[in-house]
PDB file of N, CA and C in Angstrom:
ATOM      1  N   UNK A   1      -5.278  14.372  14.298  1.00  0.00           N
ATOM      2  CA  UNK A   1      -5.124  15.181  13.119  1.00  0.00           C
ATOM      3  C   UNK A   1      -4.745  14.274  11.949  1.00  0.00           C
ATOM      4  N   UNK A   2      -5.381  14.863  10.974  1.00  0.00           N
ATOM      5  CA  UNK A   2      -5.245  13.728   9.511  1.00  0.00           C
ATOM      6  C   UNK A   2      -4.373  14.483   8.611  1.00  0.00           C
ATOM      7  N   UNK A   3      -3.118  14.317   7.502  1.00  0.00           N
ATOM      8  CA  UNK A   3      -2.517  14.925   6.404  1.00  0.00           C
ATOM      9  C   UNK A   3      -2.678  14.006   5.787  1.00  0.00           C
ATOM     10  N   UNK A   4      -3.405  15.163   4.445  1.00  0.00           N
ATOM     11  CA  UNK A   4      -2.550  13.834   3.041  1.00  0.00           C
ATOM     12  C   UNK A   4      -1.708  15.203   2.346  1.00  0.00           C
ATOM     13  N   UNK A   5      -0.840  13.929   1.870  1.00  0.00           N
ATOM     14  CA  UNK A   5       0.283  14.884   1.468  1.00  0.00           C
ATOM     15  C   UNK A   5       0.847  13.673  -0.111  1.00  0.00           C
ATOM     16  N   UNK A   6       0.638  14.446  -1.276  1.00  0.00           N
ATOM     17  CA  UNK A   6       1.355  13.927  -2.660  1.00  0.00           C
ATOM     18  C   UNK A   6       0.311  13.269  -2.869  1.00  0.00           C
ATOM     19  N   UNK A   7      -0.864  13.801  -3.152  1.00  0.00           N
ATOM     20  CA  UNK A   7      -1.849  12.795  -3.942  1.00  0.00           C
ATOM     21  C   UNK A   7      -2.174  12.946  -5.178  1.00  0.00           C
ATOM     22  N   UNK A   8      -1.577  11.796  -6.031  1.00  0.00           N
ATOM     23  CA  UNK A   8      -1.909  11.115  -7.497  1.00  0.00           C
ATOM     24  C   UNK A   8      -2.607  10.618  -8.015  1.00  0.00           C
ATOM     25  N   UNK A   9      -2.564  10.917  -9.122  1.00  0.00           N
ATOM     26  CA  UNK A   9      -3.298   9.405  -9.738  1.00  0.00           C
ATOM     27  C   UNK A   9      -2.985   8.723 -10.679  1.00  0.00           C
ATOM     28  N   UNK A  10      -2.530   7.748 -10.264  1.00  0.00           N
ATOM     29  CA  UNK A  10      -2.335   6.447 -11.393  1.00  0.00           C
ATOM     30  C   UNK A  10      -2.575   6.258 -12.320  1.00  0.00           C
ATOM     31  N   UNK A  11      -2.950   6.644 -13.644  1.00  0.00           N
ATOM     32  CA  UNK A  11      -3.794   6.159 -14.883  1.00  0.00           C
ATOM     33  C   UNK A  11      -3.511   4.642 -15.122  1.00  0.00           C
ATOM     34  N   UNK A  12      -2.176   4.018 -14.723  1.00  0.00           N
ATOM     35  CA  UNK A  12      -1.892   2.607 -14.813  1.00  0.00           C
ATOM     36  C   UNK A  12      -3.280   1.509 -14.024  1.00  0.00           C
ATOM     37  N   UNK A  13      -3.306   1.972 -12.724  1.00  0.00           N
ATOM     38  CA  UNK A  13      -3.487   1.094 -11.984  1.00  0.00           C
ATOM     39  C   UNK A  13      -5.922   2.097 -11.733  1.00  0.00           C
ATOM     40  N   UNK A  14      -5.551   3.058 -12.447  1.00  0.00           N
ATOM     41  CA  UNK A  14      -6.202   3.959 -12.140  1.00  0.00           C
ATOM     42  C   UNK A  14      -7.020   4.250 -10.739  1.00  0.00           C
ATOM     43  N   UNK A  15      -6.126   4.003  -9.579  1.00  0.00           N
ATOM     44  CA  UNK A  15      -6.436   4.855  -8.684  1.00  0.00           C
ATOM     45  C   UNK A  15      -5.850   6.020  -8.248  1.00  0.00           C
ATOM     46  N   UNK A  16      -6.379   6.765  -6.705  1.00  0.00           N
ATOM     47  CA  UNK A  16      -5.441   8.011  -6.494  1.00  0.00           C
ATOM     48  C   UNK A  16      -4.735   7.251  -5.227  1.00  0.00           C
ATOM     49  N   UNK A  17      -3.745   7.926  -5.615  1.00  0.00           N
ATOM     50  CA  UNK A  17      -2.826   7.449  -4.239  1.00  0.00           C
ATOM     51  C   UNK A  17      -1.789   8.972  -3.181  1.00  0.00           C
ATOM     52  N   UNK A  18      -2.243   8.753  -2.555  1.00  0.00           N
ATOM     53  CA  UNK A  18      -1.735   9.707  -1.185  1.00  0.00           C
ATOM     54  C   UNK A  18      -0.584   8.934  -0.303  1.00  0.00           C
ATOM     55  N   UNK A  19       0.382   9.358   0.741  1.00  0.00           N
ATOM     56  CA  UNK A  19       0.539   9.367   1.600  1.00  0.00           C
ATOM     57  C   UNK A  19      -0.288   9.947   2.670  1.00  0.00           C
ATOM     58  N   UNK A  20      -0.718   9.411   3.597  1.00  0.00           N
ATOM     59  CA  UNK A  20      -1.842   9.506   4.522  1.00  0.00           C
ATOM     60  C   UNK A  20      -0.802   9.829   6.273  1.00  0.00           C
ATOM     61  N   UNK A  21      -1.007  10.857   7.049  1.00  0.00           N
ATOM     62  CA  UNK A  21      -0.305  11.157   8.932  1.00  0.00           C
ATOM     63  C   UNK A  21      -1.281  11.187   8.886  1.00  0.00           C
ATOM     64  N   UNK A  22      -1.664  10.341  10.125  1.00  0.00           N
ATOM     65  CA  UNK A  22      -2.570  10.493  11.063  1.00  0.00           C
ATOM     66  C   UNK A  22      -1.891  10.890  12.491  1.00  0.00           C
ATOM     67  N   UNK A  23      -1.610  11.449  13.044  1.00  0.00           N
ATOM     68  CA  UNK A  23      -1.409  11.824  14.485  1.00  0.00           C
ATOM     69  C   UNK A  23      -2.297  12.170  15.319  1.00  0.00           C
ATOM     70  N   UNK A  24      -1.525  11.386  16.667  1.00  0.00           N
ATOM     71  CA  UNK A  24      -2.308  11.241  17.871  1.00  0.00           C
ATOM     72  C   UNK A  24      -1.831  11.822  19.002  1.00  0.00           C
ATOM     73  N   UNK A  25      -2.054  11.984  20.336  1.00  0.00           N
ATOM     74  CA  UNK A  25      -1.137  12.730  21.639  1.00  0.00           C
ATOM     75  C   UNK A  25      -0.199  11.621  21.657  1.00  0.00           C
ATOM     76  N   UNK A  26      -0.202  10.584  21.340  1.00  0.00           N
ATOM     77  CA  UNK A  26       0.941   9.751  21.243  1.00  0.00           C
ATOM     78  C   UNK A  26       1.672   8.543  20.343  1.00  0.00           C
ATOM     79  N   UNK A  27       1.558   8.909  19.090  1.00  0.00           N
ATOM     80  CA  UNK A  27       2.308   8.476  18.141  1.00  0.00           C
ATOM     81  C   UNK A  27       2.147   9.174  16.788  1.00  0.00           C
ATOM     82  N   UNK A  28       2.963   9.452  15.628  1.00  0.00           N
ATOM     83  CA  UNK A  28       2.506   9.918  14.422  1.00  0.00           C
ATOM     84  C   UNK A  28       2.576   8.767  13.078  1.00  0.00           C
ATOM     85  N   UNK A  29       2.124   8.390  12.858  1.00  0.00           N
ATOM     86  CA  UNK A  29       2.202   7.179  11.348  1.00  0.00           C
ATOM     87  C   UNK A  29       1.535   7.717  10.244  1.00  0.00           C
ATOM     88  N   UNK A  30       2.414   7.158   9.384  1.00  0.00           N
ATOM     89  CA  UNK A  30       2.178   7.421   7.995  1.00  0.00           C
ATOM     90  C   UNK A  30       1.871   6.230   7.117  1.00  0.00           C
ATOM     91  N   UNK A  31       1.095   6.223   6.354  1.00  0.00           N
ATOM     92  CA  UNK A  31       0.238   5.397   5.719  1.00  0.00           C
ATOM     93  C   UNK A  31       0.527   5.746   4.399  1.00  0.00           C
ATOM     94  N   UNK A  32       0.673   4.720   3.086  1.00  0.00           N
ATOM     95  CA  UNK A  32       0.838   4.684   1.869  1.00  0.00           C
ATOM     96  C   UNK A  32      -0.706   3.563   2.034  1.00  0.00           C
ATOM     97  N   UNK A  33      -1.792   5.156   1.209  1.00  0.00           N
ATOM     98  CA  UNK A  33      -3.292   4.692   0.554  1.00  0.00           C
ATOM     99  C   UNK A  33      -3.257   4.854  -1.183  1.00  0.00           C
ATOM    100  N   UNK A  34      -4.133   4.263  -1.074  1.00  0.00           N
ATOM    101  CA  UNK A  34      -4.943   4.396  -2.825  1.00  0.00           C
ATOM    102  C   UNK A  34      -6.218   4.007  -2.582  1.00  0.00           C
ATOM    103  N   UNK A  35      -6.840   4.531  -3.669  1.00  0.00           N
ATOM    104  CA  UNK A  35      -8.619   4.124  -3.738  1.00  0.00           C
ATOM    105  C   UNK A  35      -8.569   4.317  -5.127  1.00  0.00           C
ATOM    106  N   UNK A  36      -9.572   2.990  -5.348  1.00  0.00           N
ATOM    107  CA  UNK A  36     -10.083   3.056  -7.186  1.00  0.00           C
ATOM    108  C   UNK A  36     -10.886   3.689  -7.842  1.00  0.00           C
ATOM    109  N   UNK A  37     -10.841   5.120  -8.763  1.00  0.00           N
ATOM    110  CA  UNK A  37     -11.328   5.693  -8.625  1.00  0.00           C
ATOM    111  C   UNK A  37     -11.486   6.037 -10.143  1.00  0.00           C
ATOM    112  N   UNK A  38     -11.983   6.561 -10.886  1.00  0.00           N
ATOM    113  CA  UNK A  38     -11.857   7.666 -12.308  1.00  0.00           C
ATOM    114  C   UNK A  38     -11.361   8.946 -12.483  1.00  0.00           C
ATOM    115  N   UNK A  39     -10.379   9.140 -12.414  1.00  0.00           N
ATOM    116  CA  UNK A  39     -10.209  10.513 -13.107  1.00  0.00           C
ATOM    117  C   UNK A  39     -10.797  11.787 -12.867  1.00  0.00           C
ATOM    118  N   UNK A  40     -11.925  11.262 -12.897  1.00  0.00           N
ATOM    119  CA  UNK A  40     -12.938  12.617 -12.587  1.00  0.00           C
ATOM    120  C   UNK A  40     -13.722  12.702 -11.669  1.00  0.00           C
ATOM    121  N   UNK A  41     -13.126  11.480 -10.477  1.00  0.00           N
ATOM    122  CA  UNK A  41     -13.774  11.977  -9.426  1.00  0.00           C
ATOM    123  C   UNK A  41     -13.326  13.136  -8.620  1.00  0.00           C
ATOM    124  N   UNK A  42     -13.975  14.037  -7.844  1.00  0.00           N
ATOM    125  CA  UNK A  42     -13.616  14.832  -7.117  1.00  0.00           C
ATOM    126  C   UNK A  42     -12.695  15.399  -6.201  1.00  0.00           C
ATOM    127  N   UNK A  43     -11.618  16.170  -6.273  1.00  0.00           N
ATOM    128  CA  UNK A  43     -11.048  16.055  -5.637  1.00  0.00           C
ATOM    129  C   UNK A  43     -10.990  15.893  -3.925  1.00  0.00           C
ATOM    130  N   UNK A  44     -12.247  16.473  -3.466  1.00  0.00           N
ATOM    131  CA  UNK A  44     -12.854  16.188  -2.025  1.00  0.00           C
ATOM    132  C   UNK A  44     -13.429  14.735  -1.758  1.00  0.00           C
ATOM    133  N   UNK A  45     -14.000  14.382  -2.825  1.00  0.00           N
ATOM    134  CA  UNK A  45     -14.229  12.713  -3.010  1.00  0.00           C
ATOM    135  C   UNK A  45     -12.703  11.779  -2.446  1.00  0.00           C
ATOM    136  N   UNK A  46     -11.899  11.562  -3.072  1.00  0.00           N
ATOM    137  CA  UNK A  46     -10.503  11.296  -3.441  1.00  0.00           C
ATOM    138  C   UNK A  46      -9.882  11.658  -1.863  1.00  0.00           C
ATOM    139  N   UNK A  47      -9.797  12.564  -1.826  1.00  0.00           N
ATOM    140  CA  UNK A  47      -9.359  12.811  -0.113  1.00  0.00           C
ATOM    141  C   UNK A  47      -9.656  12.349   1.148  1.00  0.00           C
ATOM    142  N   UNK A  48     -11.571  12.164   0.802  1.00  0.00           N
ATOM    143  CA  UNK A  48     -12.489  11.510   1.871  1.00  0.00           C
ATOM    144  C   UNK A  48     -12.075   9.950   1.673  1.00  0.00           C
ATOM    145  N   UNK A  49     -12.109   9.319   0.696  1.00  0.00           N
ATOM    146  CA  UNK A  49     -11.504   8.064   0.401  1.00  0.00           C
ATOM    147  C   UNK A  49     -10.538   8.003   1.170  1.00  0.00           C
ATOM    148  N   UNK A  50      -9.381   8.350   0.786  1.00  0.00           N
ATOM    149  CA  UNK A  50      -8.099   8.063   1.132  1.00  0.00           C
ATOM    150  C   UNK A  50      -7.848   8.391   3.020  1.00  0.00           C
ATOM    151  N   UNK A  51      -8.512   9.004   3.756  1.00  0.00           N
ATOM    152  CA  UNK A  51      -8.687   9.565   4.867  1.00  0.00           C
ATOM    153  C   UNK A  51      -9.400   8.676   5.483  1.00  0.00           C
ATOM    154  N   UNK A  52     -10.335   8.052   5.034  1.00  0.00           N
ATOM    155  CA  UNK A  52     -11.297   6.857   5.818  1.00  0.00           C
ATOM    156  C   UNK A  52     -10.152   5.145   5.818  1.00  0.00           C
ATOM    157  N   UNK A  53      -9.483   5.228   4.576  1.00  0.00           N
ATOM    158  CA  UNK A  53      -8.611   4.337   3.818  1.00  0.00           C
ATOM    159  C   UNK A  53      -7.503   4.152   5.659  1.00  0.00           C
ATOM    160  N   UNK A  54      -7.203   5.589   5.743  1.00  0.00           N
ATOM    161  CA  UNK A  54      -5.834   5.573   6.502  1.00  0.00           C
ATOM    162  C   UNK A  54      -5.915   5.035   7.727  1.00  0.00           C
ATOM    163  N   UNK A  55      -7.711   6.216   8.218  1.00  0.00           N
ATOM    164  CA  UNK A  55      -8.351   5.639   9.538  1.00  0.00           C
ATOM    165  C   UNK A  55      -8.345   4.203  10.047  1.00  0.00           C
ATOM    166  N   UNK A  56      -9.000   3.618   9.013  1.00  0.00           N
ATOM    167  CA  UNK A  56      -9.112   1.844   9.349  1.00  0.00           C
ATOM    168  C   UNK A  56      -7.990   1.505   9.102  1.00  0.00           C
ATOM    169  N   UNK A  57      -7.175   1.708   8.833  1.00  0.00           N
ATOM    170  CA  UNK A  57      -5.609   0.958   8.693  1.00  0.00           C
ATOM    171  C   UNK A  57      -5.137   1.238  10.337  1.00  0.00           C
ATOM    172  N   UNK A  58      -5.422   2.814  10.424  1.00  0.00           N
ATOM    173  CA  UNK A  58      -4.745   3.181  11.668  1.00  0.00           C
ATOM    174  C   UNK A  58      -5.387   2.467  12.978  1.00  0.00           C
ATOM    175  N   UNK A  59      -6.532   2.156  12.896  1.00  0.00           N
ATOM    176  CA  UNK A  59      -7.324   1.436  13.742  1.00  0.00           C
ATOM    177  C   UNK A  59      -7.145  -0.222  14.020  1.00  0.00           C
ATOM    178  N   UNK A  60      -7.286  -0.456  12.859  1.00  0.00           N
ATOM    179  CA  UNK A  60      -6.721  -1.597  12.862  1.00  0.00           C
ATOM    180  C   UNK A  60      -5.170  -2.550  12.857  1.00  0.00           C
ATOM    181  N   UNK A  61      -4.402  -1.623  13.037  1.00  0.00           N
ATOM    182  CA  UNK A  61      -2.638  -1.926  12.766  1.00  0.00           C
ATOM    183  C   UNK A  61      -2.442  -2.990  11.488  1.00  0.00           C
ATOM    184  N   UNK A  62      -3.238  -3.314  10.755  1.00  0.00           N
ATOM    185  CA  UNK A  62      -3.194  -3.769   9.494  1.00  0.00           C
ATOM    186  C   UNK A  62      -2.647  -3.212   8.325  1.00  0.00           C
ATOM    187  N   UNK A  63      -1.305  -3.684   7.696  1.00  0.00           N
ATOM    188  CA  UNK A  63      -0.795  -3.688   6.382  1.00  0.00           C
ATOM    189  C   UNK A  63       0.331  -2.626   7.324  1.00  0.00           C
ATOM    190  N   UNK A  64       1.192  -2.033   6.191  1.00  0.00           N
ATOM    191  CA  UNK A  64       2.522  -1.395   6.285  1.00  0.00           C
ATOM    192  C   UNK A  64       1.844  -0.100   6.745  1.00  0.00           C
ATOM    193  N   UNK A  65       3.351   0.312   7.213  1.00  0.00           N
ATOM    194  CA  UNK A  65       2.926   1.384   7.743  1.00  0.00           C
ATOM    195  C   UNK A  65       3.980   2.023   8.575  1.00  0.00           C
ATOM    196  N   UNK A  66       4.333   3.613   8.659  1.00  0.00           N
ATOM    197  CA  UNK A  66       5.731   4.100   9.499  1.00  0.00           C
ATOM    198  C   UNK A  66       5.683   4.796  10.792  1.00  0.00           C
ATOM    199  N   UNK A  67       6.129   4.602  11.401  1.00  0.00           N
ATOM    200  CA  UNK A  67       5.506   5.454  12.830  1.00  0.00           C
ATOM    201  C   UNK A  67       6.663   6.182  13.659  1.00  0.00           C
ATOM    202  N   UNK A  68       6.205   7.349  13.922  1.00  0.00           N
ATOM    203  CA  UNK A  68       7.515   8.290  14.890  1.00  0.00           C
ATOM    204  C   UNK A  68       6.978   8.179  16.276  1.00  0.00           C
ATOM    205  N   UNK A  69       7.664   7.376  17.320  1.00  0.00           N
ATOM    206  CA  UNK A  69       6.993   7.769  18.672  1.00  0.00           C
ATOM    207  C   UNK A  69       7.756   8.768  19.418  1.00  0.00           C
ATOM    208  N   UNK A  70       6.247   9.656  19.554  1.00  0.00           N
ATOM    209  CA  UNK A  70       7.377  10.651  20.821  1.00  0.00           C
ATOM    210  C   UNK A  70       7.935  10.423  21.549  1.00  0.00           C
ATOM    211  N   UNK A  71       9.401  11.173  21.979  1.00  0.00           N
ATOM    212  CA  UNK A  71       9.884  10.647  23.605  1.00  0.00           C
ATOM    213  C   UNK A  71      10.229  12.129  24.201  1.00  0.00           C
ATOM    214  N   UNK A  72      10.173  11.735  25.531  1.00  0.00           N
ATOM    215  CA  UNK A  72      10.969  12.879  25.912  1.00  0.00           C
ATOM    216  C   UNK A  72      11.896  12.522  26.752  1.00  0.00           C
ATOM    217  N   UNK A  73      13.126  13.697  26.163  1.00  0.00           N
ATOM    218  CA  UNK A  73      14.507  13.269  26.791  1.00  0.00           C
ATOM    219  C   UNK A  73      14.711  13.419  28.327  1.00  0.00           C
ATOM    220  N   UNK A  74      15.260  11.732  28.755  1.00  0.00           N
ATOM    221  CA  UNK A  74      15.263  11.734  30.501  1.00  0.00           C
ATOM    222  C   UNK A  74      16.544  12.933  30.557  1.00  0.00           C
ATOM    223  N   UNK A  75      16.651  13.087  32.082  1.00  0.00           N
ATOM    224  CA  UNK A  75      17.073  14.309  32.414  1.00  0.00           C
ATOM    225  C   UNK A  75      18.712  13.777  32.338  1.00  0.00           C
ATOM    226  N   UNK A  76      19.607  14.262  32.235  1.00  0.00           N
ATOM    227  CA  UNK A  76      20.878  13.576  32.909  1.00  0.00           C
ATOM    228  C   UNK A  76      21.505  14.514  33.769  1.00  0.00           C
ATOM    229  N   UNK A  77      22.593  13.551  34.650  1.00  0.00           N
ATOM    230  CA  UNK A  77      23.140  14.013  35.747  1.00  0.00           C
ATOM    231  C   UNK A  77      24.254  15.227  35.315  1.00  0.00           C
ATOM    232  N   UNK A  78      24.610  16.274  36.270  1.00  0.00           N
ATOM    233  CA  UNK A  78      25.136  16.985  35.884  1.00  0.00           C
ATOM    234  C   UNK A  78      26.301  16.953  36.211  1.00  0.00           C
ATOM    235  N   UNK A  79      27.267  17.442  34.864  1.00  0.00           N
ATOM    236  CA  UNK A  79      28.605  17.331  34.896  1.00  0.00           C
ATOM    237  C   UNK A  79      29.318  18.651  35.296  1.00  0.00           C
ATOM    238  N   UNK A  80      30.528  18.436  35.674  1.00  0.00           N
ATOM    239  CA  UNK A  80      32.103  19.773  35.937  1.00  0.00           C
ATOM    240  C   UNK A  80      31.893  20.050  34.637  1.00  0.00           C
ATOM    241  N   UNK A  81      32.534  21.110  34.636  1.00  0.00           N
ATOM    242  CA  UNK A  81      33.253  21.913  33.997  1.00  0.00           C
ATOM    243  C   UNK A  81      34.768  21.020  33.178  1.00  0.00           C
ATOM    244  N   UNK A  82      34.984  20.505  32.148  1.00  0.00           N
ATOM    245  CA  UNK A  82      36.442  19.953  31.885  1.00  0.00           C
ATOM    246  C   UNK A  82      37.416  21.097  31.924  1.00  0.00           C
ATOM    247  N   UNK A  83      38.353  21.032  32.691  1.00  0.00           N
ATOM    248  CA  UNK A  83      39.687  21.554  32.890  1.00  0.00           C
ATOM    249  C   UNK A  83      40.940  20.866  32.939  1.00  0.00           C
ATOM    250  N   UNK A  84      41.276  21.561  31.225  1.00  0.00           N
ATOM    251  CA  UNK A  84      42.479  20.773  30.754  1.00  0.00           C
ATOM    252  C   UNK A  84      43.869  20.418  31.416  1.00  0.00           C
ATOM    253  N   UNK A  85      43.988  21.830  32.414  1.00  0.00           N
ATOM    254  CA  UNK A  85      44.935  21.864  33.219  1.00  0.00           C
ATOM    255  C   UNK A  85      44.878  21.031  34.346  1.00  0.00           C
ATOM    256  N   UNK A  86      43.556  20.957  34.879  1.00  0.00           N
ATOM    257  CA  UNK A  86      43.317  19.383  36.081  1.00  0.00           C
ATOM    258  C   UNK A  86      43.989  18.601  35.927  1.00  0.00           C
ATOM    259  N   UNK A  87      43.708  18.110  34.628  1.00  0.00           N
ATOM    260  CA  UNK A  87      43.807  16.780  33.758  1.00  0.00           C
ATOM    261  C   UNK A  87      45.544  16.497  33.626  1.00  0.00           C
ATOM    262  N   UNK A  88      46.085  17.131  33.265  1.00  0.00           N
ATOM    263  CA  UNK A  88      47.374  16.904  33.143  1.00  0.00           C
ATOM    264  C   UNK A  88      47.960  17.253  34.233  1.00  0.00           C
ATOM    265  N   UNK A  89      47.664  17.851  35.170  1.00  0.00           N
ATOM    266  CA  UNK A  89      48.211  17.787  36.466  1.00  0.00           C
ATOM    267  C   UNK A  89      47.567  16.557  37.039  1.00  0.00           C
ATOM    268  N   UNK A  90      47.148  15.902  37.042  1.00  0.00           N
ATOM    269  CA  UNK A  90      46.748  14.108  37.735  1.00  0.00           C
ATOM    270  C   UNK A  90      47.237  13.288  36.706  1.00  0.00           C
ATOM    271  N   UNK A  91      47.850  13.599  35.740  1.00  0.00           N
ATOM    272  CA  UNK A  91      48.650  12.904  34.447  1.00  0.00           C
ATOM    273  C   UNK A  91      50.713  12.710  34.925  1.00  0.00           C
ATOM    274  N   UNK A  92      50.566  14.215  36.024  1.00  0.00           N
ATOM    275  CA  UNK A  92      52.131  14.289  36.075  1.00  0.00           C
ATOM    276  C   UNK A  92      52.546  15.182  35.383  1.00  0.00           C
ATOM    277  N   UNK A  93      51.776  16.264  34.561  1.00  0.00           N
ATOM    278  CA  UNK A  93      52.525  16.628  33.753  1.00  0.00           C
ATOM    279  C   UNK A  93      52.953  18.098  34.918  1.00  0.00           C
ATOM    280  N   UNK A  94      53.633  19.056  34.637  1.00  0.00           N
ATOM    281  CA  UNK A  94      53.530  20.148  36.017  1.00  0.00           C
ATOM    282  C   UNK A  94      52.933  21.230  34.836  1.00  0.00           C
ATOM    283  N   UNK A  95      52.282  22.116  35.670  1.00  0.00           N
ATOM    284  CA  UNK A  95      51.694  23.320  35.769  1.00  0.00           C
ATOM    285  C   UNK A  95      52.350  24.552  35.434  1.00  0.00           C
ATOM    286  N   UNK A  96      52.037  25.146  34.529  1.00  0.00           N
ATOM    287  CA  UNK A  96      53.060  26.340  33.975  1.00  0.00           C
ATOM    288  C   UNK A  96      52.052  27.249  33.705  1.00  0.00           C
ATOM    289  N   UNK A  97      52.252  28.698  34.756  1.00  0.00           N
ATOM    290  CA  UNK A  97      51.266  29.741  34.615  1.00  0.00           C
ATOM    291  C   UNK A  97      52.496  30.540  33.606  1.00  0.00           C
ATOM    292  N   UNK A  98      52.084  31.300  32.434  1.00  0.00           N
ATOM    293  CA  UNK A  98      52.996  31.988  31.823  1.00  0.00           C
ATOM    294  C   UNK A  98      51.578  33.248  31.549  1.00  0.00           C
ATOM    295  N   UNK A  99      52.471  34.685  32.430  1.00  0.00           N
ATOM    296  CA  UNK A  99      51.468  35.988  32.119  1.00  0.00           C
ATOM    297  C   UNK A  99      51.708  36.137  31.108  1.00  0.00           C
ATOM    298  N   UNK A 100      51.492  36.849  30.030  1.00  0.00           N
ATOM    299  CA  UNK A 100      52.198  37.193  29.078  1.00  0.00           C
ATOM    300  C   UNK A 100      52.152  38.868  29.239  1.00  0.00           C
TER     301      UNK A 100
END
């Protein structure tokens, strides 16, 4: 799956520039693209650019770039119950039931 997400355009440098996710079943990266472009190119133009831009970056692990890898959390062993009163009774302290 491809996002662009915040796409500009430069009048300085005059291209458009996007942040580019590409995600996969196993990693998500984000890509900072631009393509040189006019003003009046299309906005579907401009997108297809920047989307082919991200692809070959993503393909190639060439230039910067941010990546989230999935994990999934190992299981852990299972714990008691903490009981405060245990605790201070193996401390020494003594045990005081008060009904009220």
């Amino acid at each position: 799956m491809i996002q662009i997400s915040d796409v500009m355009y430069n009048a300085a440098t005059q291209c458009f520039e996007a942040m580019v996710t590409v995600e996969t079943t196993t990693r998500t990266a984000k890509y900072p693209c631009e393509i040189e472009a006019p003003i009046t190119m299309s906005f579907e133009q401009a997108a297809s650019g920047l989307k082919t831009q991200a692809l070959r970056r993503h393909k190639s692990r060439n230039g910067m770039y941010s990546q989230m890898r999935r994990r999934v959390a190992q299981a852990r062993a299972g714990r008691t119950a903490f009981d405060p009163r245990q605790w201070l009774a193996q401390l020494g302290f003594p045990q005081t039931d008060k009904a009220a």
